[in-house]
N, C-alpha and C. Protein backbone atom coordinates (compact mmCIF):
# COMPACT_ATOMS: atom_id res chain seq x y z
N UNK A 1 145.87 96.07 86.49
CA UNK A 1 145.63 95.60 85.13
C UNK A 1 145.58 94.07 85.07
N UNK A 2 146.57 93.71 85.50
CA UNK A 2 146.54 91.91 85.50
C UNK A 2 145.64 91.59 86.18
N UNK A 3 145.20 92.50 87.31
CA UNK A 3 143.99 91.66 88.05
C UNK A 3 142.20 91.57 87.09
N UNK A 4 142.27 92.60 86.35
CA UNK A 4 141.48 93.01 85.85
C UNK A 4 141.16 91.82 84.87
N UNK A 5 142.58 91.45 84.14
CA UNK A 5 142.52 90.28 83.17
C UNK A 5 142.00 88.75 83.84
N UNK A 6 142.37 88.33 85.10
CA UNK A 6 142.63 87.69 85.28
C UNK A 6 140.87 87.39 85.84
N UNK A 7 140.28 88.37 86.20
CA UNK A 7 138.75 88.47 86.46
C UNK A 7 137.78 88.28 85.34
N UNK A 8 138.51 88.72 84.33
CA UNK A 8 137.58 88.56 83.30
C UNK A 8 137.81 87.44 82.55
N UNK A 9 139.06 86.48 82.77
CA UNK A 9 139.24 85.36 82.31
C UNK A 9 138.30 84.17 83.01
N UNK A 10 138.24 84.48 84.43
CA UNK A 10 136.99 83.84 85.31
C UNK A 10 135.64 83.89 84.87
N UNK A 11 135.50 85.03 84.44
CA UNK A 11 134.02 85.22 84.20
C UNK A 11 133.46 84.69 82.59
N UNK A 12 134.74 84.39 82.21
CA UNK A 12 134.55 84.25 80.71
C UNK A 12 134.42 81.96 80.84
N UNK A 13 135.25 82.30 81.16
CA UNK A 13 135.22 80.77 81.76
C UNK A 13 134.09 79.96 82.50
N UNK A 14 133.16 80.74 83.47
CA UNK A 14 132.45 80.45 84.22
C UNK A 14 131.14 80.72 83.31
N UNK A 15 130.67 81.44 82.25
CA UNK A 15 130.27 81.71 81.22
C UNK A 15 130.51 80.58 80.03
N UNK A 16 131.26 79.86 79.66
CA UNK A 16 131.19 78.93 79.15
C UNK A 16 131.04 77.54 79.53
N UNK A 17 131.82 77.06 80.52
CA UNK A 17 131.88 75.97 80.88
C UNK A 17 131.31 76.09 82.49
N UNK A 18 129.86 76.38 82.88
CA UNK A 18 129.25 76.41 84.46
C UNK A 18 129.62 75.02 85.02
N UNK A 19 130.94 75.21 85.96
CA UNK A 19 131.02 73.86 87.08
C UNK A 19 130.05 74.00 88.62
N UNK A 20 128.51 74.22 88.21
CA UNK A 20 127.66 74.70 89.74
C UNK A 20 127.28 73.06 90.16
N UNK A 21 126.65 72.60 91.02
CA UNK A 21 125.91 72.01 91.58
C UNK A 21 124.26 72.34 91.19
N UNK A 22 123.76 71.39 90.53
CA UNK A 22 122.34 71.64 89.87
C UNK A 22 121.36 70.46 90.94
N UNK A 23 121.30 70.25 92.12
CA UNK A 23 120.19 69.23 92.62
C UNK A 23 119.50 68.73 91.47
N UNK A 24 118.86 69.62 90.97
CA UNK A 24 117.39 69.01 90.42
C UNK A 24 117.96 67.66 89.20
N UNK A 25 119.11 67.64 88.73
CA UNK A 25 119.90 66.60 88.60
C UNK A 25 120.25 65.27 89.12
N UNK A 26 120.24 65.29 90.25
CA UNK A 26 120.34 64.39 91.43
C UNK A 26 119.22 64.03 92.73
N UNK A 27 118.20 64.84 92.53
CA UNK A 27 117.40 64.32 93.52
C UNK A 27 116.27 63.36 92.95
N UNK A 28 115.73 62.72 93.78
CA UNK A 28 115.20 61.54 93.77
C UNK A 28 114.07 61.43 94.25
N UNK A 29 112.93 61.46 93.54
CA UNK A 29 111.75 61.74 93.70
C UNK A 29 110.96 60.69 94.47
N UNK A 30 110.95 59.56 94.47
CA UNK A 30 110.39 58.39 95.01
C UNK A 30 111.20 56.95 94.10
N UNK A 31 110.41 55.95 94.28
CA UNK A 31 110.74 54.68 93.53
C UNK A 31 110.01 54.90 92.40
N UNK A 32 110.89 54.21 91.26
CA UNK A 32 110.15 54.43 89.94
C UNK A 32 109.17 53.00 89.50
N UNK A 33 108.59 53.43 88.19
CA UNK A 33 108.02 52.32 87.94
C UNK A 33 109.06 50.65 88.11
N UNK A 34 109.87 50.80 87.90
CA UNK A 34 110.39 49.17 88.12
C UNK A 34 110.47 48.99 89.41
N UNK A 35 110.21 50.07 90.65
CA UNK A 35 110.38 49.09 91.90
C UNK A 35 109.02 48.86 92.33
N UNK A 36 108.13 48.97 91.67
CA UNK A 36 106.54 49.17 91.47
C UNK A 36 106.25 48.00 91.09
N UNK A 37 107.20 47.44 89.93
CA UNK A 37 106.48 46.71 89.17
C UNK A 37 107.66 45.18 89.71
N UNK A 38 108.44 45.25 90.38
CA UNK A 38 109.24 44.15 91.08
C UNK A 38 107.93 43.51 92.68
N UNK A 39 107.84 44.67 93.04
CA UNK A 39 107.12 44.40 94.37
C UNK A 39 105.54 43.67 94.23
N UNK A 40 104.80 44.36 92.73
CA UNK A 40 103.67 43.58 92.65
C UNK A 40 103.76 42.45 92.27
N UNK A 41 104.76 42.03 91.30
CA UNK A 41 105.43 41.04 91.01
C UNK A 41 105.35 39.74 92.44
N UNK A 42 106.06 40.28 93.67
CA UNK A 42 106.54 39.77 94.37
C UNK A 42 105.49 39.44 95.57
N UNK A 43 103.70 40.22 95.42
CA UNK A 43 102.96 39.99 96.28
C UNK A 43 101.84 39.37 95.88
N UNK A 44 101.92 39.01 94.20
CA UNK A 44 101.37 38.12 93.76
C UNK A 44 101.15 36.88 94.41
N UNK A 45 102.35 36.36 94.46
CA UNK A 45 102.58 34.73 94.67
C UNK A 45 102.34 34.65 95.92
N UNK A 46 102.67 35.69 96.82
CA UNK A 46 102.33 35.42 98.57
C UNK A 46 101.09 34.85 98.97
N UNK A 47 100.01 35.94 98.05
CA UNK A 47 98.50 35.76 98.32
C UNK A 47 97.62 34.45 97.74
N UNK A 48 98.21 33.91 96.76
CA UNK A 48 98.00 32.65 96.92
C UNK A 48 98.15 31.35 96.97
N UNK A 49 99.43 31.10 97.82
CA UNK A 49 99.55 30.09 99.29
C UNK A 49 98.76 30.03 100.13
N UNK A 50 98.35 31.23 100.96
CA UNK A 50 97.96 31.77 101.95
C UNK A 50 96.58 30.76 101.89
């Protein structure tokens, strides 16, 4: 009986509040526009010194 409770207190729990690991949260697709827009920034000025 107590075990019974104590399973369904898990499931009730895990049902409200999901503590999973979601990647698609955390992964990292490439550089975004600002490291795009730092670098053209930054190859501007090279090309004409040169």
């Amino acid at each position: 009986m107590l075990s019974s409770i104590r399973a369904l207190i898990r499931s009730l729990k895990a049902a409200v509040n999901p503590d999973r690991y979601r990647p698609e949260l955390h992964y990292m697709r490439g550089p975004g526009p600002a490291c795009r827009e730092q670098k053209s920034r930054a190859g501007d000025g090279d090309t004409d010194r040169a």
